[in-house]
C-alpha atoms as a PDB file:
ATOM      1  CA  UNK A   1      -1.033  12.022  17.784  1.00  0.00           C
ATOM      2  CA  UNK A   2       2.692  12.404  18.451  1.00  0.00           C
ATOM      3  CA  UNK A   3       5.058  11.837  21.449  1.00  0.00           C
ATOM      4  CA  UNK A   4       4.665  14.838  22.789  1.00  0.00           C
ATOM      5  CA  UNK A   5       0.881  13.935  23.768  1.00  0.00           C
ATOM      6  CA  UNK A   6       0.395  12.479  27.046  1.00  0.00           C
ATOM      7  CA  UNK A   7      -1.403   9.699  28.542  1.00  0.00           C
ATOM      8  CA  UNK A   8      -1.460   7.912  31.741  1.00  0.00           C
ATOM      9  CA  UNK A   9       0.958   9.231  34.625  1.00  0.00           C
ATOM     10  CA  UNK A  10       1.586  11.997  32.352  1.00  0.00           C
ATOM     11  CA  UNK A  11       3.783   9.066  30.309  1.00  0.00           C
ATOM     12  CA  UNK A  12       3.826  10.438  25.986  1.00  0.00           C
ATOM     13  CA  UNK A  13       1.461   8.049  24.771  1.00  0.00           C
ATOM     14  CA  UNK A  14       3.956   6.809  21.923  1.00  0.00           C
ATOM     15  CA  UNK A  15       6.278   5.451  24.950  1.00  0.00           C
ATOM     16  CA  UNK A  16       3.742   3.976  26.130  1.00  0.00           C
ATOM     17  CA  UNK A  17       2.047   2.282  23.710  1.00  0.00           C
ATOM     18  CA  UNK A  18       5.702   0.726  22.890  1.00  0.00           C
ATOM     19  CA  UNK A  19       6.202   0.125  26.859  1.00  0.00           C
ATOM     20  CA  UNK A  20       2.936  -1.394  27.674  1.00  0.00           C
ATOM     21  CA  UNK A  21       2.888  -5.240  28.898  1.00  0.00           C
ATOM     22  CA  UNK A  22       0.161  -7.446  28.016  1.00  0.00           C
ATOM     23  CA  UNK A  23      -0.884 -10.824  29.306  1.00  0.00           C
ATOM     24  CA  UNK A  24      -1.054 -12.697  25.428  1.00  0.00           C
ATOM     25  CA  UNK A  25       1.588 -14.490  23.825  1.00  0.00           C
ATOM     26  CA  UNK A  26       3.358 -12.957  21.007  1.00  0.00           C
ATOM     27  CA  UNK A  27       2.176 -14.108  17.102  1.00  0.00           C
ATOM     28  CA  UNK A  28       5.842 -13.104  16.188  1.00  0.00           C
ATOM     29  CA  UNK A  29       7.352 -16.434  15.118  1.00  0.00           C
ATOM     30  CA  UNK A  30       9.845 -18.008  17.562  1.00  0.00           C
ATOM     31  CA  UNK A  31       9.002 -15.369  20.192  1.00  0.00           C
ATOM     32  CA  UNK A  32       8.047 -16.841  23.304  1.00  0.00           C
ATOM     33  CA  UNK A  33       6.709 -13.265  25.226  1.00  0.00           C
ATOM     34  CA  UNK A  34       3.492 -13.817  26.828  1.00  0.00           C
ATOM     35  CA  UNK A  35       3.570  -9.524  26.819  1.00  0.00           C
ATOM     36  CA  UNK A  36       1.532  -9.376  23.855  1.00  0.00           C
ATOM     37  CA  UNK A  37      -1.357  -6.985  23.225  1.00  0.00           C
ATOM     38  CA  UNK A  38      -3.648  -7.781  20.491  1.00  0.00           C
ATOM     39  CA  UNK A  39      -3.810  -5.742  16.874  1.00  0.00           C
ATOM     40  CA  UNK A  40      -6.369  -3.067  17.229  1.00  0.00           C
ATOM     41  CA  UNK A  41      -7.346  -3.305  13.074  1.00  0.00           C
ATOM     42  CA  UNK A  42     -11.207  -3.052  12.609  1.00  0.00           C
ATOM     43  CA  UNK A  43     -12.347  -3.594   9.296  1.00  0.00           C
ATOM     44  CA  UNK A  44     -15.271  -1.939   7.522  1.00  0.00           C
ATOM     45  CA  UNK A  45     -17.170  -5.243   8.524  1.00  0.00           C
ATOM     46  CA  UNK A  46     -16.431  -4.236  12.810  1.00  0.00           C
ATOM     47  CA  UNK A  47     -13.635  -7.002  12.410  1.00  0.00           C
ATOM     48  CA  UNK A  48     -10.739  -7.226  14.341  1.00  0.00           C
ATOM     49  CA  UNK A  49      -7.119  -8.573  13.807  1.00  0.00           C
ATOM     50  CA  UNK A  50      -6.486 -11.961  16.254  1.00  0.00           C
ATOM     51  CA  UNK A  51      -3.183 -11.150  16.412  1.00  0.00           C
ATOM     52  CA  UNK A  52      -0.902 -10.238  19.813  1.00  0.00           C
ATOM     53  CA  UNK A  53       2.090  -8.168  19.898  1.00  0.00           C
ATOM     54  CA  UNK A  54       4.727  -7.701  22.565  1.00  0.00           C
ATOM     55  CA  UNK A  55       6.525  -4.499  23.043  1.00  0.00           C
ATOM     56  CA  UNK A  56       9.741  -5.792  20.765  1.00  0.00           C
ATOM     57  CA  UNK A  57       7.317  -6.492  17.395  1.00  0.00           C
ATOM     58  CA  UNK A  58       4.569  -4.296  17.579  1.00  0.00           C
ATOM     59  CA  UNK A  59       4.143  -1.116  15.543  1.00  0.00           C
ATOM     60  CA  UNK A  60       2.708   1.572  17.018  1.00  0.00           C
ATOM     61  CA  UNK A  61       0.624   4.391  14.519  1.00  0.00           C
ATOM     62  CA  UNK A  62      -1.994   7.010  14.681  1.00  0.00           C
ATOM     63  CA  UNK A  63      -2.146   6.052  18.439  1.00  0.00           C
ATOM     64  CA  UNK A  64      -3.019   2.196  18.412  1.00  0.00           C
ATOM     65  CA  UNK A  65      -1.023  -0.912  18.557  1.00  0.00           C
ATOM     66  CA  UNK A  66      -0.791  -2.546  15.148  1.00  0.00           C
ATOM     67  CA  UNK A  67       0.909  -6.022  14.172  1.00  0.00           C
ATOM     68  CA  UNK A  68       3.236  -5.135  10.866  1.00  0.00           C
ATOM     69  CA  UNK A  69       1.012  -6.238   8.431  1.00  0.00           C
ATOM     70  CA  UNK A  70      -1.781  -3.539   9.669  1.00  0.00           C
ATOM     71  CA  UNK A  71       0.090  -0.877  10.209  1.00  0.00           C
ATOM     72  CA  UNK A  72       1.699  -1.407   6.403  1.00  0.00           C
ATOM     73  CA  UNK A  73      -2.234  -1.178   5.199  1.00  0.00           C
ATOM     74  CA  UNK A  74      -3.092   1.702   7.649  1.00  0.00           C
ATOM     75  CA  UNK A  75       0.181   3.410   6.592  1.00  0.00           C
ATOM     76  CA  UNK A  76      -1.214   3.696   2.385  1.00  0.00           C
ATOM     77  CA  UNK A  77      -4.280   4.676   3.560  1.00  0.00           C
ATOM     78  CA  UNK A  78      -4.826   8.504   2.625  1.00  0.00           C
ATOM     79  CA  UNK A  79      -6.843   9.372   5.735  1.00  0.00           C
ATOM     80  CA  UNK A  80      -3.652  11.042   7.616  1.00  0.00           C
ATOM     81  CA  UNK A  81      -3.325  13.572   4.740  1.00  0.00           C
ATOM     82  CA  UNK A  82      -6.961  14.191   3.610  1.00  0.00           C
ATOM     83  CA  UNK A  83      -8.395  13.691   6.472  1.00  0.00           C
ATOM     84  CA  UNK A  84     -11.378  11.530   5.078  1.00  0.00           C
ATOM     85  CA  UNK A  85     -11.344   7.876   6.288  1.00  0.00           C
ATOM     86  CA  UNK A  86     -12.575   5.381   3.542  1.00  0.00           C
ATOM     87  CA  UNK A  87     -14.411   2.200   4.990  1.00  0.00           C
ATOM     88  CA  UNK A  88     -11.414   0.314   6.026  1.00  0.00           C
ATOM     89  CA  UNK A  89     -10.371  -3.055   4.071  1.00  0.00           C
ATOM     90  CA  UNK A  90     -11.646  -6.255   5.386  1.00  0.00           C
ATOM     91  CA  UNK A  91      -8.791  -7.605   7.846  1.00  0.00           C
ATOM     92  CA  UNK A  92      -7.491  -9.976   5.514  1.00  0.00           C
ATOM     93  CA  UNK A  93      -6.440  -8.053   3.073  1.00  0.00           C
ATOM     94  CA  UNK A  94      -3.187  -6.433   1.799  1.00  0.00           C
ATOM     95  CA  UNK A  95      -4.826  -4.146  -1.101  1.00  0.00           C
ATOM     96  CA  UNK A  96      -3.926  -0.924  -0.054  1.00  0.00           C
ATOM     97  CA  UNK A  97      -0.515  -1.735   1.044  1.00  0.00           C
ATOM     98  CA  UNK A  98       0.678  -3.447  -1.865  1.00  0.00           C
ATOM     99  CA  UNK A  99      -0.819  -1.124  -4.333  1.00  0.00           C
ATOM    100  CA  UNK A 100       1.360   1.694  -2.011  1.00  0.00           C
ATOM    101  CA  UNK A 101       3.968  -0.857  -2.330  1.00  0.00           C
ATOM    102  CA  UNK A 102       4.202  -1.312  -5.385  1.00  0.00           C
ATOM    103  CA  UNK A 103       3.913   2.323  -6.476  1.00  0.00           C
ATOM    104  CA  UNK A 104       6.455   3.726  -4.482  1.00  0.00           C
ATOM    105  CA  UNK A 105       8.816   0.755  -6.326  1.00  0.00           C
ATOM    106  CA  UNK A 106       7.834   1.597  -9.882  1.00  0.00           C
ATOM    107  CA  UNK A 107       7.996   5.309  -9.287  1.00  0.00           C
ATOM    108  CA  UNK A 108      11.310   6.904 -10.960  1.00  0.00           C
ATOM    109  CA  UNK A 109      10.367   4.208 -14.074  1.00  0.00           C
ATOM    110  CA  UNK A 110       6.521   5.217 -14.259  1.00  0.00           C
ATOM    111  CA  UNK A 111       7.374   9.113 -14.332  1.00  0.00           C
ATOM    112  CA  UNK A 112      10.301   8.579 -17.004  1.00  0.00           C
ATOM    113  CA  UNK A 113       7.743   6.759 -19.450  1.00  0.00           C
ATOM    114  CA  UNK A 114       5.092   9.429 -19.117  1.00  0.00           C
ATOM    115  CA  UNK A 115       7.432  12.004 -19.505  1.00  0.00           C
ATOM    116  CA  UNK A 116       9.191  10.388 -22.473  1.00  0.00           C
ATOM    117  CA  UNK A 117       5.603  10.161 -24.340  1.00  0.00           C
ATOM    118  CA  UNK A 118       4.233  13.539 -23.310  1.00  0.00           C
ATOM    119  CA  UNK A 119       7.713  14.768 -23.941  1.00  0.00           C
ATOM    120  CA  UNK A 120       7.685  16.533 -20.638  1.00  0.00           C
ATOM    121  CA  UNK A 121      10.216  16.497 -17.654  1.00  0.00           C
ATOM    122  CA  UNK A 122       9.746  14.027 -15.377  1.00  0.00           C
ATOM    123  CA  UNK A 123       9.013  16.296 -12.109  1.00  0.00           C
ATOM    124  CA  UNK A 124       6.301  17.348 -14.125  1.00  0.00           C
ATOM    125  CA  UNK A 125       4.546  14.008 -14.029  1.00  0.00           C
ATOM    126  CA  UNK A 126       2.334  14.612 -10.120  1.00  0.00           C
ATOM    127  CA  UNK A 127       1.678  11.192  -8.035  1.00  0.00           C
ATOM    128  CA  UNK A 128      -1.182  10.332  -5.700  1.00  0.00           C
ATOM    129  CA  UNK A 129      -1.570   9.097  -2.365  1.00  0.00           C
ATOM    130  CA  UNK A 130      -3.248   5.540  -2.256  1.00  0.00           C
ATOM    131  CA  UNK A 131      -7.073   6.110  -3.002  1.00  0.00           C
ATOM    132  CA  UNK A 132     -10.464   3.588  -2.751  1.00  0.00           C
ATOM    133  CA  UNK A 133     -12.260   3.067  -5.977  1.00  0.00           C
ATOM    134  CA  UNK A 134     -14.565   0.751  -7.807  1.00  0.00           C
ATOM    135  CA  UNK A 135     -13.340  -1.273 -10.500  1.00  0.00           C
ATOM    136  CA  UNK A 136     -15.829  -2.980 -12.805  1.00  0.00           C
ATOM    137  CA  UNK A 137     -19.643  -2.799 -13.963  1.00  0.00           C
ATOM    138  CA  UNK A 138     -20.071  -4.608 -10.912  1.00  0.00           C
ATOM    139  CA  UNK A 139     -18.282  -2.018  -8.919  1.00  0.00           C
ATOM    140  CA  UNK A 140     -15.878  -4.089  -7.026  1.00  0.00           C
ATOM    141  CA  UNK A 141     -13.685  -2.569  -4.212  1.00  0.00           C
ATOM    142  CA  UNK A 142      -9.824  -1.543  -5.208  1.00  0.00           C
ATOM    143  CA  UNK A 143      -6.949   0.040  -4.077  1.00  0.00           C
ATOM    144  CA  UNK A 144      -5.186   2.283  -6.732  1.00  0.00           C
ATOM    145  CA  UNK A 145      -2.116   5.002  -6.416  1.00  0.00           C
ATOM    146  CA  UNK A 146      -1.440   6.755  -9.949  1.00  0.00           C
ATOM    147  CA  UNK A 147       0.249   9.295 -11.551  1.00  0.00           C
ATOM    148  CA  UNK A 148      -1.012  11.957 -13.897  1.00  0.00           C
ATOM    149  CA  UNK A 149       0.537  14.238 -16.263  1.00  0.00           C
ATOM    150  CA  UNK A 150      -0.262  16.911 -19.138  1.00  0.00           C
ATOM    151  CA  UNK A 151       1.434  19.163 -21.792  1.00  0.00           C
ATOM    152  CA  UNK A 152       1.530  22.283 -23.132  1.00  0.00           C
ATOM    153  CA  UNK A 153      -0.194  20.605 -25.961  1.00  0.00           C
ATOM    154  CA  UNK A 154      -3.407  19.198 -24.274  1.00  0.00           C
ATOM    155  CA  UNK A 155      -2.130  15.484 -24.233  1.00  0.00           C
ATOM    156  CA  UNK A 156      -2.973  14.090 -21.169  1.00  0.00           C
ATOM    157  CA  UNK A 157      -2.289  10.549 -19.530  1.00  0.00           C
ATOM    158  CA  UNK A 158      -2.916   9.356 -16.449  1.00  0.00           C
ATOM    159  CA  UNK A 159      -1.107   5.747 -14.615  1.00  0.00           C
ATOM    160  CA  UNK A 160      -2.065   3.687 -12.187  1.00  0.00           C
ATOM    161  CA  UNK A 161      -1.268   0.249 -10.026  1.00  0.00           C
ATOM    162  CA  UNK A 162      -4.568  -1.230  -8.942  1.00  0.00           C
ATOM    163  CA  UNK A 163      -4.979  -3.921  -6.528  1.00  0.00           C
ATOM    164  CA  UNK A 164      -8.825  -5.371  -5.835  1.00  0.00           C
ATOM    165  CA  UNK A 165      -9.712  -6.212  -2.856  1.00  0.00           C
ATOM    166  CA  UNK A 166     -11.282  -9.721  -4.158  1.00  0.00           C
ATOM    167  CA  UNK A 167      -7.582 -10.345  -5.461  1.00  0.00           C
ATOM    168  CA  UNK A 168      -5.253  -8.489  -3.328  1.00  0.00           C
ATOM    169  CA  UNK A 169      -2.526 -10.836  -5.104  1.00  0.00           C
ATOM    170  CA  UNK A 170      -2.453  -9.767  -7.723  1.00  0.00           C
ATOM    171  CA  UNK A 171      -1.257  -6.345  -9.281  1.00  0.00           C
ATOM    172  CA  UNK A 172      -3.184  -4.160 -12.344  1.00  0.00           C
ATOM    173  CA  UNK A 173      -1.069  -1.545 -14.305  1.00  0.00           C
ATOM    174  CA  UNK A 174      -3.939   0.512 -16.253  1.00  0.00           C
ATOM    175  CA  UNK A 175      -3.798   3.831 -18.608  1.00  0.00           C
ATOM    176  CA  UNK A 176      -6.366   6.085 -18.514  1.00  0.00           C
ATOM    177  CA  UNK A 177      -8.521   3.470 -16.571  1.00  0.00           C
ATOM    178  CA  UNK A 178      -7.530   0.569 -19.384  1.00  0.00           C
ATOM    179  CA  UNK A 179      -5.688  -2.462 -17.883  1.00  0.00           C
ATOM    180  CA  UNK A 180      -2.386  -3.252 -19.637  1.00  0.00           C
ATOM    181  CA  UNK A 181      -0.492  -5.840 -17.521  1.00  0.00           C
ATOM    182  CA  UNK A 182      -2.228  -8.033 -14.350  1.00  0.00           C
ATOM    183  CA  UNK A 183       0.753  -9.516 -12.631  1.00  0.00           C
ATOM    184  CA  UNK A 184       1.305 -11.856  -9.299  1.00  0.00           C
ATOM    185  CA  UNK A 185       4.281 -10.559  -7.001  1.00  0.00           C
ATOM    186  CA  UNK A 186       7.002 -13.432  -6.904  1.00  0.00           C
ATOM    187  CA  UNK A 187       7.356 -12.527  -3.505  1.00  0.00           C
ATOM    188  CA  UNK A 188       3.125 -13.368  -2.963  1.00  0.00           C
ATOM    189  CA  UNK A 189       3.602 -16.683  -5.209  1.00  0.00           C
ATOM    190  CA  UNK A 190       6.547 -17.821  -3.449  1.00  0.00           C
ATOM    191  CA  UNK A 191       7.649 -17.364   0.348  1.00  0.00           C
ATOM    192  CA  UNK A 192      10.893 -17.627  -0.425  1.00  0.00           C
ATOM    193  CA  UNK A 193      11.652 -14.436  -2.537  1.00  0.00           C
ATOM    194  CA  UNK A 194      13.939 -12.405  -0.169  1.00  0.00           C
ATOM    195  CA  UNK A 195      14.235  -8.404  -0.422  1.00  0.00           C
ATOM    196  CA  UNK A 196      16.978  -8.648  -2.452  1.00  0.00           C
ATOM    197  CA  UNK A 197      16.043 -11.840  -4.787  1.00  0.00           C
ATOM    198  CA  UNK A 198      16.324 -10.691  -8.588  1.00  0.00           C
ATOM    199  CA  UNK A 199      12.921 -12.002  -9.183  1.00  0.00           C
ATOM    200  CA  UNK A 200      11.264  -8.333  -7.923  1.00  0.00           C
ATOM    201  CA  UNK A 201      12.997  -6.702  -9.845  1.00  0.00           C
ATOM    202  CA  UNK A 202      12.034  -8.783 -12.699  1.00  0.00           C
ATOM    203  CA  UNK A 203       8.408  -7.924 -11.902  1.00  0.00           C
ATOM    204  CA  UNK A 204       8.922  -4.118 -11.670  1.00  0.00           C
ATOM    205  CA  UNK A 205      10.316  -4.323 -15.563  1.00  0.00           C
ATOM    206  CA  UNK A 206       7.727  -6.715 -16.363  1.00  0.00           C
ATOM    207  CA  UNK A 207       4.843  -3.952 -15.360  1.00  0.00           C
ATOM    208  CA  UNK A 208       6.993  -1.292 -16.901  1.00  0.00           C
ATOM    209  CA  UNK A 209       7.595  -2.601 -20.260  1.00  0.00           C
ATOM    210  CA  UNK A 210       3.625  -3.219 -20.090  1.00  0.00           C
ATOM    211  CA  UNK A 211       3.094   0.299 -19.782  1.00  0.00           C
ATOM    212  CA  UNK A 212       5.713   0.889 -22.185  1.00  0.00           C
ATOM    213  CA  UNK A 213       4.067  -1.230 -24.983  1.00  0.00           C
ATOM    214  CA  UNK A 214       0.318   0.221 -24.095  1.00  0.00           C
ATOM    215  CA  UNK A 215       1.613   3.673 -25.018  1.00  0.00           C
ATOM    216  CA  UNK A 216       3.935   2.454 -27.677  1.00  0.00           C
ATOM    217  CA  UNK A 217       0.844   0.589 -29.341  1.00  0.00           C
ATOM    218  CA  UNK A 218      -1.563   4.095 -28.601  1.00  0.00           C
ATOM    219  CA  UNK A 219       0.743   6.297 -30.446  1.00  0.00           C
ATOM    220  CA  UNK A 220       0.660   3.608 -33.619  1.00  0.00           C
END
């Protein structure tokens, strides 16, 4: 749905949606609007978000009023582009989005190491939107984006960053479905690790030169 739709009073739904005044109090932090309307999240389980958003910090996607947290999980989702909706995650968790998240970071560095070992060029190394799978013989629910790349010779390898849903803080890098590196975010461990704090990026090269010593250790 886009803002050329229209809703009530022949108002584009986006504006409105933005516009619209409700009667709770805002969960932002040190925002005293009583405008809120609540987070319309529903997990697989029928669960709803408890959260309330005024016009000023509410996100507004796919046509429903999300807080930022649930719009950030709804965002990775793949549903938009393949049109199939997986059972949603439960409404605590951050899965999805932080297995998106992390992906996106890690991207340039992933597609340089499989193209350095496949011997390939890097825009030959395809990515995946963020995909539901089941991780374990006890087939427990995770998040995973990857990458996957082959060459001329047959060689394949495929990447990915997996996040389970039963530890959604905590980040997987596997090869070919074999976990190299299980890491915590610094930003998840501590609340004070700002966007810019040295510590991420520390993390990124930490997963990287995992992946970097799985396929260095393969090809010995």
């Amino acid at each position: 749905m886009d803002a050329g739709d229209t809703a009530r009073d022949g108002m584009p739904v986006l504006t409105t949606l933005l516009e619209i005044a409700g009667t709770r109090r805002c969960s932002q932090a040190q925002c005293s609007s009583r405008h809120g309307v609540g987070c319309e999240y529903v997990d697989r389980r029928s669960r709803g978000c408890a959260t309330a958003w005024c016009p000023e910090h509410r996100v507004v996607l796919d046509g429903s009023i999300l807080c930022r947290r649930h719009a950030a999980v709804v965002g990775a989702l793949p549903a938009r582009a393949s049109g199939k909706l997986p059972p949603p995650p439960d409404v605590d968790s951050r899965a999805p989005s932080l297995a998106g998240w992390v992906a996106r970071a890690l991207d340039t560095e992933v597609r340089a190491v499989i193209a350095a070992e496949l011997r390939i060029e890097p825009e030959e190394v395809r990515s995946a939107a963020v995909v539901l799978s089941l991780v374990g013989p006890d087939r427990r629910r995770a998040w995973e984006r990857g990458w996957h790349a082959a060459n001329a010779a047959g060689a394949e390898l495929r990447v990915t960053v997996v996040v389970e849903e039963a530890a959604d803080g905590e980040v997987a890098m596997c090869v070919d479905g074999v976990e190299c590196a299980r890491l915590r975010p610094p930003w998840i461990a501590s609340r004070d690790v700002g966007p810019t704090d040295p510590r991420r990026a520390e993390f990124n090269t930490a997963l990287t030169q995992a992946l970097q010593a799985r396929l260095g250790g393969a090809a010995a």
